[in-house]
PDB file of N, CA and C in Angstrom:
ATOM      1  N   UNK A   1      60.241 183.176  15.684  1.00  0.00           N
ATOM      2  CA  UNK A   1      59.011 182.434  15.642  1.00  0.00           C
ATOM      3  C   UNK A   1      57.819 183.374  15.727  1.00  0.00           C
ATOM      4  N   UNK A   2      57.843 184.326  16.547  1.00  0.00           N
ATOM      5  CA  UNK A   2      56.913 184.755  16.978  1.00  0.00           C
ATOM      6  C   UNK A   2      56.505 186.004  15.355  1.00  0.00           C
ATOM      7  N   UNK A   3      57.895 186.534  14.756  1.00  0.00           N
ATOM      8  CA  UNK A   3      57.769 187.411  13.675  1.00  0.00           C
ATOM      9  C   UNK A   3      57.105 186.228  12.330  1.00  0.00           C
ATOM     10  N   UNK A   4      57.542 185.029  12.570  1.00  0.00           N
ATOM     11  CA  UNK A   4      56.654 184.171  11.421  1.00  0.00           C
ATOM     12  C   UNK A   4      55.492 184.087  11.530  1.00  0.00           C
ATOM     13  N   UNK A   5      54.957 183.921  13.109  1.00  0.00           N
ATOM     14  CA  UNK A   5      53.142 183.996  13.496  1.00  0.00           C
ATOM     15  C   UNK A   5      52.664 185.353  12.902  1.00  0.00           C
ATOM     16  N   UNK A   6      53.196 186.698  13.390  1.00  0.00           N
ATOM     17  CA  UNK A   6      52.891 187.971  12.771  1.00  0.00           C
ATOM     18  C   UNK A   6      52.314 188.065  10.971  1.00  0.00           C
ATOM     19  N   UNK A   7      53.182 187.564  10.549  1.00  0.00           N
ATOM     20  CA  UNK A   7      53.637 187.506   9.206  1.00  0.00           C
ATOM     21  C   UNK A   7      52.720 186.661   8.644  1.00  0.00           C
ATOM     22  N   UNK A   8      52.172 185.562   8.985  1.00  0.00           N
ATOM     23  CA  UNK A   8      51.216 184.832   8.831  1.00  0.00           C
ATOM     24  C   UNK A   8      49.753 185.148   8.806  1.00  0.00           C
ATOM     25  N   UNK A   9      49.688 185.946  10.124  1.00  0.00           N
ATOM     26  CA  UNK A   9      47.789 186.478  10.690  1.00  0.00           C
ATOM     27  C   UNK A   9      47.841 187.667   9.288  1.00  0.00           C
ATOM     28  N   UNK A  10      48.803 188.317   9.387  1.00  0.00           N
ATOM     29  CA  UNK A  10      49.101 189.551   8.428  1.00  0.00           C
ATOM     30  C   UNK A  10      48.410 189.071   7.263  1.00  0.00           C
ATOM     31  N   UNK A  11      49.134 187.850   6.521  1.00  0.00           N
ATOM     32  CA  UNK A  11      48.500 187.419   5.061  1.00  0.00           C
ATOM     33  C   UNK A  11      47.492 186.626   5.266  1.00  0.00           C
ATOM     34  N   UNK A  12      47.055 186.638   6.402  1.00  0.00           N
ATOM     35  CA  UNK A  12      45.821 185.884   6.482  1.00  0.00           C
ATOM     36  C   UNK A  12      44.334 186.687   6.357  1.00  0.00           C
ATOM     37  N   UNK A  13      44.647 187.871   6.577  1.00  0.00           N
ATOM     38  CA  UNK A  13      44.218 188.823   7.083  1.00  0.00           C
ATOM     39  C   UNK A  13      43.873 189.479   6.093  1.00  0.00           C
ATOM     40  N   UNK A  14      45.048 189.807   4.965  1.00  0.00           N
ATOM     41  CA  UNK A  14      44.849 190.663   3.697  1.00  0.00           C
ATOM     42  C   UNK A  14      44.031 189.800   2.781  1.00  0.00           C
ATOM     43  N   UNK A  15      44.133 188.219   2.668  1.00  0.00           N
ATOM     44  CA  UNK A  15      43.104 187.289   1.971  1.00  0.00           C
ATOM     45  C   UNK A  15      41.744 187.412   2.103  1.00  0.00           C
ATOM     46  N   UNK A  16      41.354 187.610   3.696  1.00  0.00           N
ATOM     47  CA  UNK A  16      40.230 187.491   4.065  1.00  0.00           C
ATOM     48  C   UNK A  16      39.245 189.281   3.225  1.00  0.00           C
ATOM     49  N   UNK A  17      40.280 190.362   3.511  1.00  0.00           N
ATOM     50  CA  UNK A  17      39.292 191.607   2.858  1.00  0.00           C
ATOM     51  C   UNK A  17      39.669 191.225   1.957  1.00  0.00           C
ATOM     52  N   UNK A  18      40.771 190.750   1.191  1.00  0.00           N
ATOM     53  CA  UNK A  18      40.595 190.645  -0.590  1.00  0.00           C
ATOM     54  C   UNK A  18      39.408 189.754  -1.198  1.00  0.00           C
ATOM     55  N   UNK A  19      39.273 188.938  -0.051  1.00  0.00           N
ATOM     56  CA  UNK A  19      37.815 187.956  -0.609  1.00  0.00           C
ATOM     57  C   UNK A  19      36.645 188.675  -0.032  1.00  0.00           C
ATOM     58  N   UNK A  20      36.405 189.368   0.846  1.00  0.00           N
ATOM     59  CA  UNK A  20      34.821 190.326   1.155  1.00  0.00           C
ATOM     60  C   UNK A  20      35.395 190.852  -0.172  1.00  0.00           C
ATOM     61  N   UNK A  21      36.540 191.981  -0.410  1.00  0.00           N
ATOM     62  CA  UNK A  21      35.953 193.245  -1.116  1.00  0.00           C
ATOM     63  C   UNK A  21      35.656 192.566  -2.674  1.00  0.00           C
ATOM     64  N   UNK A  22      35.975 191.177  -3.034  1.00  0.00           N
ATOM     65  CA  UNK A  22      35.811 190.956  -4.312  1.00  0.00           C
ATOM     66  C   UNK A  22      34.397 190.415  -4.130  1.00  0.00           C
ATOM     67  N   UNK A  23      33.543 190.223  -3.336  1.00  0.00           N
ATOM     68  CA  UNK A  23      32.487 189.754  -3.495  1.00  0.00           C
ATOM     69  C   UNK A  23      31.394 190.836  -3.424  1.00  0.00           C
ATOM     70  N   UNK A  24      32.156 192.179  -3.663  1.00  0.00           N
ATOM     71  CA  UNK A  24      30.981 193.495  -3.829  1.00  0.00           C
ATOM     72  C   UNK A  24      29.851 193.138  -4.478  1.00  0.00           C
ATOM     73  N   UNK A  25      29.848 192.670  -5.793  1.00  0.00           N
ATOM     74  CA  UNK A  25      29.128 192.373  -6.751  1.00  0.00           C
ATOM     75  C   UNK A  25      27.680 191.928  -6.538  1.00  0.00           C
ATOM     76  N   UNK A  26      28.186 190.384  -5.860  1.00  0.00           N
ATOM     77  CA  UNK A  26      27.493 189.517  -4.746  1.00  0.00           C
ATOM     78  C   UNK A  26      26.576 190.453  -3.863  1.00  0.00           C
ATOM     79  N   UNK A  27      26.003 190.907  -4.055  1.00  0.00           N
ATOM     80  CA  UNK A  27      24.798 191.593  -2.961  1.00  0.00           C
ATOM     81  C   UNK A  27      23.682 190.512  -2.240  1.00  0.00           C
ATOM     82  N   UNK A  28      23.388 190.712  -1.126  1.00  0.00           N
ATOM     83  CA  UNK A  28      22.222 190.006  -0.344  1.00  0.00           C
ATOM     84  C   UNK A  28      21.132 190.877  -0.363  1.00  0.00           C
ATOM     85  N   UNK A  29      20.898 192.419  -1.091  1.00  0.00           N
ATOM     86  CA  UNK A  29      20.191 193.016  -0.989  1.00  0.00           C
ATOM     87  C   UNK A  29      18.866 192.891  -1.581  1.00  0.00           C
ATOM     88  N   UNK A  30      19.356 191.744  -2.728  1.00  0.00           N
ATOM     89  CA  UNK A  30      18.084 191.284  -3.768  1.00  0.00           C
ATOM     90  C   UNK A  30      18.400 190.210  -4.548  1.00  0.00           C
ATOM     91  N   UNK A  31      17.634 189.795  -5.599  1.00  0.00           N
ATOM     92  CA  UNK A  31      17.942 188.933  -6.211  1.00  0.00           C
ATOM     93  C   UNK A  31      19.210 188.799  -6.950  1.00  0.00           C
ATOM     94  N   UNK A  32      19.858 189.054  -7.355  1.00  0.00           N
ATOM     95  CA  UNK A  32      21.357 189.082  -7.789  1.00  0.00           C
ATOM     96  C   UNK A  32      21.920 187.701  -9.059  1.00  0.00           C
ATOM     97  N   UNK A  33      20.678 187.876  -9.927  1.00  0.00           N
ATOM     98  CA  UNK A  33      21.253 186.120 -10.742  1.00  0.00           C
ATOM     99  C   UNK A  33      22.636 186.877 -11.603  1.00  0.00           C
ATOM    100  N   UNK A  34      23.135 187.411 -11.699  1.00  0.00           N
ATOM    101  CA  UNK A  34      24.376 187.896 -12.129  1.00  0.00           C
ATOM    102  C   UNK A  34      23.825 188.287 -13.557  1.00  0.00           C
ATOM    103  N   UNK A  35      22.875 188.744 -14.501  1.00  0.00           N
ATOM    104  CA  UNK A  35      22.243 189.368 -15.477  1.00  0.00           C
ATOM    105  C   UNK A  35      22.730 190.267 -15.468  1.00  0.00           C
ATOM    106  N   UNK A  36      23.353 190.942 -16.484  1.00  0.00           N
ATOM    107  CA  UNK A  36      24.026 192.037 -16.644  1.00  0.00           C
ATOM    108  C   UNK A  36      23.002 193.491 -17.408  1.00  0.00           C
ATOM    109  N   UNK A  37      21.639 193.188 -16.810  1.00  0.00           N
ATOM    110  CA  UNK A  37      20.814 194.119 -17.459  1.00  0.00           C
ATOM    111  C   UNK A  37      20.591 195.200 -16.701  1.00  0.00           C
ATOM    112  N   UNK A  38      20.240 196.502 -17.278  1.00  0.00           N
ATOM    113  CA  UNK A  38      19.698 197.465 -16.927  1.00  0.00           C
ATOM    114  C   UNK A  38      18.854 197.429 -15.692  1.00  0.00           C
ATOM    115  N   UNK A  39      18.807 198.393 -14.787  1.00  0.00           N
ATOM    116  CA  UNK A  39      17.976 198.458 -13.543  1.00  0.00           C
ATOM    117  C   UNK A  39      17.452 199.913 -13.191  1.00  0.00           C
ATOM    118  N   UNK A  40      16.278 200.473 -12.942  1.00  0.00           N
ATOM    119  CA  UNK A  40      15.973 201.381 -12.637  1.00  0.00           C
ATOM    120  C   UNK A  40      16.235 201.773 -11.331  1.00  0.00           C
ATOM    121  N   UNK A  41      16.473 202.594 -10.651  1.00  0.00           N
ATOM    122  CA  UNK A  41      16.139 202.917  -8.473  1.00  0.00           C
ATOM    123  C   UNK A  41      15.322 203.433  -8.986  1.00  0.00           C
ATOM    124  N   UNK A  42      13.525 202.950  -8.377  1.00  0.00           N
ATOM    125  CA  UNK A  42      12.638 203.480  -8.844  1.00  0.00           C
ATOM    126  C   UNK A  42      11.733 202.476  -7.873  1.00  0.00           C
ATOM    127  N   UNK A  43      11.257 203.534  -6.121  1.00  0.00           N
ATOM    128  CA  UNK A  43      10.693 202.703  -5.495  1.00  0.00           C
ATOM    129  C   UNK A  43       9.331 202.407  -5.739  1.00  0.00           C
ATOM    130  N   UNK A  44       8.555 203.019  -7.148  1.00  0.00           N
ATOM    131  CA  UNK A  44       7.048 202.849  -7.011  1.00  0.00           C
ATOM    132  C   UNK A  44       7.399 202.762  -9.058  1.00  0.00           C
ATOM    133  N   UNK A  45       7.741 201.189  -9.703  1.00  0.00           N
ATOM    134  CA  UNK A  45       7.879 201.371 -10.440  1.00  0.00           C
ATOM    135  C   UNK A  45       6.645 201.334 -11.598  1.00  0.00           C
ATOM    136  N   UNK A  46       5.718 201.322 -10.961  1.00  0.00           N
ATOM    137  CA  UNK A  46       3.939 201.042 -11.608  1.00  0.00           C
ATOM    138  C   UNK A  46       3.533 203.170 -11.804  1.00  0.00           C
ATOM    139  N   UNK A  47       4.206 203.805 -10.970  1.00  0.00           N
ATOM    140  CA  UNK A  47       3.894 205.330 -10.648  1.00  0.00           C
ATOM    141  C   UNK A  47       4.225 206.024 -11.834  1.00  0.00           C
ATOM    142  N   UNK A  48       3.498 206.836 -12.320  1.00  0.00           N
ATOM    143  CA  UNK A  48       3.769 207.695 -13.005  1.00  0.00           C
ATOM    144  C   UNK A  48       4.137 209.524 -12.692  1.00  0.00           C
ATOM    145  N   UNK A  49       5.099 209.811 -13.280  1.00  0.00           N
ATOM    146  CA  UNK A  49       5.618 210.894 -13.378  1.00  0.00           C
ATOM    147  C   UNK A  49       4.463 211.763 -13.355  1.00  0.00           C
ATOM    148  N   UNK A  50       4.215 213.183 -12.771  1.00  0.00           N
ATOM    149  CA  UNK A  50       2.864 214.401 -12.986  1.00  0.00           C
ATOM    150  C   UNK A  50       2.915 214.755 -14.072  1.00  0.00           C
ATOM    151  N   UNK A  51       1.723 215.017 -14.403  1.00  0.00           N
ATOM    152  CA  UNK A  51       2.112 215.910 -15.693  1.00  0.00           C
ATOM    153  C   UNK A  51       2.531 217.543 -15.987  1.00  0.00           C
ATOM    154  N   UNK A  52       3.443 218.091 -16.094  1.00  0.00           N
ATOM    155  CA  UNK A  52       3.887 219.105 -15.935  1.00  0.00           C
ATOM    156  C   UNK A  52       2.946 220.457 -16.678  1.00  0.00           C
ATOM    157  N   UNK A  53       3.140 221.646 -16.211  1.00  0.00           N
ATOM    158  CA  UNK A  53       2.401 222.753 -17.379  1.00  0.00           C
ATOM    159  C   UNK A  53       3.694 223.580 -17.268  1.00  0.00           C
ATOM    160  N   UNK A  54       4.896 223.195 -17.152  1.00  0.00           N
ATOM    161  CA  UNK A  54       6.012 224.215 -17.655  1.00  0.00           C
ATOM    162  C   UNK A  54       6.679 223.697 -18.531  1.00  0.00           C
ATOM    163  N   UNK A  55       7.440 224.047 -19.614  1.00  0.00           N
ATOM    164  CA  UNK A  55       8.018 222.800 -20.811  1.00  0.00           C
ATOM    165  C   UNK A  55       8.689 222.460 -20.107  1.00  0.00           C
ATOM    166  N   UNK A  56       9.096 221.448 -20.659  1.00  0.00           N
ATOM    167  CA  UNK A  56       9.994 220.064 -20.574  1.00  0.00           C
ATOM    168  C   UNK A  56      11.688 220.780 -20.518  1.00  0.00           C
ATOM    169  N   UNK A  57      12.384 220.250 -19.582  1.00  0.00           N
ATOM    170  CA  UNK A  57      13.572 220.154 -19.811  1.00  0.00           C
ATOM    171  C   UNK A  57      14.342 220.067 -20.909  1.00  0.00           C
ATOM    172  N   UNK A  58      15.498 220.614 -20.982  1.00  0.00           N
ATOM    173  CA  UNK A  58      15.868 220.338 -22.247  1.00  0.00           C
ATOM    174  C   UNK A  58      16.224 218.347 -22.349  1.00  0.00           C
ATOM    175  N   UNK A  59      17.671 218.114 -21.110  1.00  0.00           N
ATOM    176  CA  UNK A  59      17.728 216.995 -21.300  1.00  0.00           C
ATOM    177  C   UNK A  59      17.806 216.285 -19.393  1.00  0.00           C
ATOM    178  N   UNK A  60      16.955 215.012 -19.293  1.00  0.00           N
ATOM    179  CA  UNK A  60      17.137 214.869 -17.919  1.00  0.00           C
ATOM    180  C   UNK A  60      18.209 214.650 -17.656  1.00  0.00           C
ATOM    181  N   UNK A  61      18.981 214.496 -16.163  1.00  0.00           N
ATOM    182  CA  UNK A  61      19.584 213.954 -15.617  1.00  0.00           C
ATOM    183  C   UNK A  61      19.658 212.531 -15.478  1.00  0.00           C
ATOM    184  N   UNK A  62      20.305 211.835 -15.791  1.00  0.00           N
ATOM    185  CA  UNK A  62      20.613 209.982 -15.459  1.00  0.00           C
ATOM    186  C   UNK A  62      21.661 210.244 -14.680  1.00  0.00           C
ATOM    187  N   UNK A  63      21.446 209.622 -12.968  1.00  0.00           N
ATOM    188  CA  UNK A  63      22.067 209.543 -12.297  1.00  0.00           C
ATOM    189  C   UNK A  63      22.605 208.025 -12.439  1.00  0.00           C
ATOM    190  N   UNK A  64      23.622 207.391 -11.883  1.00  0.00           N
ATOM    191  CA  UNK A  64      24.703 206.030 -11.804  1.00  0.00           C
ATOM    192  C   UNK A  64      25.613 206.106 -10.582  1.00  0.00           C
ATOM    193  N   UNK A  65      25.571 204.926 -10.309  1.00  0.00           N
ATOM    194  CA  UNK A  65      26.376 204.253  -9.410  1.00  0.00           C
ATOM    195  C   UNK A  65      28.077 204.130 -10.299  1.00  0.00           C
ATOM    196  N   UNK A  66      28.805 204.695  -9.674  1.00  0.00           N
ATOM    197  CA  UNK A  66      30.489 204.363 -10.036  1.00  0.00           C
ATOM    198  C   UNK A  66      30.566 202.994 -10.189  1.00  0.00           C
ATOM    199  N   UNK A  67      30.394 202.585  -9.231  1.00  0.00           N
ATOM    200  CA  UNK A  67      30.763 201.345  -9.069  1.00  0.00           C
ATOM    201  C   UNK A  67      29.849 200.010  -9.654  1.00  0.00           C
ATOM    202  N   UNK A  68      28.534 200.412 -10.251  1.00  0.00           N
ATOM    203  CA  UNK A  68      27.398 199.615 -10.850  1.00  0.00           C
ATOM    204  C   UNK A  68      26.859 200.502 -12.091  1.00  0.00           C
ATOM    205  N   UNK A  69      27.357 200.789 -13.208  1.00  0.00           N
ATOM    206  CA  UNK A  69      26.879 201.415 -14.267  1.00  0.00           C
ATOM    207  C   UNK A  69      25.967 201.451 -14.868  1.00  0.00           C
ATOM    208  N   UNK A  70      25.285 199.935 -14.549  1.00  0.00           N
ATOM    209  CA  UNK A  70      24.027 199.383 -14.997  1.00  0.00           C
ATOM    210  C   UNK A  70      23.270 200.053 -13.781  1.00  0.00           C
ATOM    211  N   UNK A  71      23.357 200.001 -12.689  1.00  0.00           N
ATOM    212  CA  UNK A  71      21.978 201.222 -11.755  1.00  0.00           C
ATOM    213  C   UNK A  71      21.864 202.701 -12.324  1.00  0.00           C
ATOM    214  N   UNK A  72      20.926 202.594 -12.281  1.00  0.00           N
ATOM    215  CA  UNK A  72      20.467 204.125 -13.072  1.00  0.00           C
ATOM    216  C   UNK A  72      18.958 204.655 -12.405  1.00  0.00           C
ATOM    217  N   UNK A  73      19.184 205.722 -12.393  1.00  0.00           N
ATOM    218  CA  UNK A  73      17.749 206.200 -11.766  1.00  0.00           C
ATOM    219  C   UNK A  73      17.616 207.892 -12.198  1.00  0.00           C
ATOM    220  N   UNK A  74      16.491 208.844 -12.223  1.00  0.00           N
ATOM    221  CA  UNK A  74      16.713 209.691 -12.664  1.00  0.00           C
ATOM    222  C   UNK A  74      16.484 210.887 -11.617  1.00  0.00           C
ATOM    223  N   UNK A  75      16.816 209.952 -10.236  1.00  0.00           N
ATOM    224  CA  UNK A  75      17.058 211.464  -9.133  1.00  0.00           C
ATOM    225  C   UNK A  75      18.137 210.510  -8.065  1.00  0.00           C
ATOM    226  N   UNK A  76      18.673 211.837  -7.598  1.00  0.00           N
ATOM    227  CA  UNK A  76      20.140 211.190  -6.725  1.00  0.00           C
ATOM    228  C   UNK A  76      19.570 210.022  -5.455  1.00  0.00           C
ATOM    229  N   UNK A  77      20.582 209.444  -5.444  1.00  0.00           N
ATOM    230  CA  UNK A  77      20.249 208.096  -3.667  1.00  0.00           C
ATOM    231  C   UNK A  77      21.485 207.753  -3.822  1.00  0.00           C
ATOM    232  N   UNK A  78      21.028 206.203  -3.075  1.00  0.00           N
ATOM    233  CA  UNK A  78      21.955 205.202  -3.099  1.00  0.00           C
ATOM    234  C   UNK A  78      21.836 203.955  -4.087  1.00  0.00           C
ATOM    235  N   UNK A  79      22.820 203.434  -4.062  1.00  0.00           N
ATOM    236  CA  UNK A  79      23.159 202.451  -4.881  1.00  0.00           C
ATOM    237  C   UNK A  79      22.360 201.309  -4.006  1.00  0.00           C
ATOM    238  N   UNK A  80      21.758 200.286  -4.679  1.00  0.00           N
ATOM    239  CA  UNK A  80      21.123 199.631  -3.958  1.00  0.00           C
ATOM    240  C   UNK A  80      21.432 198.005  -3.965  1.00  0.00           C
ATOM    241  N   UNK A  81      22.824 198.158  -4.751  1.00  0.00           N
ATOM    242  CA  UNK A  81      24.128 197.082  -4.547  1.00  0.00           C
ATOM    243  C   UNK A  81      24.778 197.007  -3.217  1.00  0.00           C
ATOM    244  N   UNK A  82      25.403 198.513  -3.403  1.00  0.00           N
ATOM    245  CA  UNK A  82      26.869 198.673  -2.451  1.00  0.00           C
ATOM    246  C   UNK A  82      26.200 199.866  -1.692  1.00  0.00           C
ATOM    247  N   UNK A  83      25.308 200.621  -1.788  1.00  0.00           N
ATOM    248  CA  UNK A  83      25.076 201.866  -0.968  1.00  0.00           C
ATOM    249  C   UNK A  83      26.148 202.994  -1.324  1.00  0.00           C
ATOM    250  N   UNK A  84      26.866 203.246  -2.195  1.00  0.00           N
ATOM    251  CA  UNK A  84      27.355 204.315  -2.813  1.00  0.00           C
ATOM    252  C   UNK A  84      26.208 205.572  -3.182  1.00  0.00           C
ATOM    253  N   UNK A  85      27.162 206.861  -3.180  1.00  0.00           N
ATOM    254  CA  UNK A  85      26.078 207.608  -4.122  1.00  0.00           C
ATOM    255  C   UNK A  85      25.708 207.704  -5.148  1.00  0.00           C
ATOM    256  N   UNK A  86      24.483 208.198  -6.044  1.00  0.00           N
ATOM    257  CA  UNK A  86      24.531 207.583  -7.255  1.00  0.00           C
ATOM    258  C   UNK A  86      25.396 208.885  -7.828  1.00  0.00           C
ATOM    259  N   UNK A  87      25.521 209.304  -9.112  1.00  0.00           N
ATOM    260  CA  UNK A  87      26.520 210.546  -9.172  1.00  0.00           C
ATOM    261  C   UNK A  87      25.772 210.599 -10.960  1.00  0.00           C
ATOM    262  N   UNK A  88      25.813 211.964 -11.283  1.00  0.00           N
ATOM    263  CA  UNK A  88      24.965 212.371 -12.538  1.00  0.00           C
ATOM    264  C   UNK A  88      25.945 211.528 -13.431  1.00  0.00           C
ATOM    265  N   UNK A  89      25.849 210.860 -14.680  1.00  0.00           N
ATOM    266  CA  UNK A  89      26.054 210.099 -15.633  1.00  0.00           C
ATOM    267  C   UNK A  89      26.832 210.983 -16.380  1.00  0.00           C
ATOM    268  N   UNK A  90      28.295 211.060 -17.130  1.00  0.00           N
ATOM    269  CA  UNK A  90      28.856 211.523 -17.898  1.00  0.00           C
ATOM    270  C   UNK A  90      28.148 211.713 -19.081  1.00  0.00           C
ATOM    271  N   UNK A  91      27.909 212.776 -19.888  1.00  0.00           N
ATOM    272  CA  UNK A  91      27.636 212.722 -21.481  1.00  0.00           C
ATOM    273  C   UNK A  91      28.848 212.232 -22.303  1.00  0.00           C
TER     274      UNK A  91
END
């Protein structure tokens, strides 16, 4: 009896993180209408970049979230879904 109670809390247990970790997506951090569009991390998004007097880079960096492909920003943080790091964007 007591190994059926075990056995029970056990799968009760693995349901409960299988339902948090599937609701990653689901953020309370912001608006979240499930739009699958593009997003900048960009805390002053009215700001403009300086204007430089050394040339230009060849090509910037686009940093991304692993786990949110659509966050993009063009200097490292966090993910402002899940709090991951963001990590430079594959070519």
């Amino acid at each position: 009896m007591k190994r059926l109670l075990l056995v029970a809390v056990l799968i009760a247990a693995l349901l409960v993180v299988g339902l948090l970790l599937a609701g990653c997506g689901k953020s309370s951090y912001g608006t979240n209408t499930g739009a699958s569009t593009a997003r900048s991390v960009n805390p002053e998004p009215g700001r403009k970049a300086p204007a430089s007097t050394t040339a230009a880079p060849a090509a910037a960096t686009v940093y991304t979230c692993p786990m949110h492909p659509e966050v993009t920003s063009d200097k490292p943080g966090k993910c402002p879904k899940c709090g991951m790091n963001l990590v430079p964007k594959a070519k």
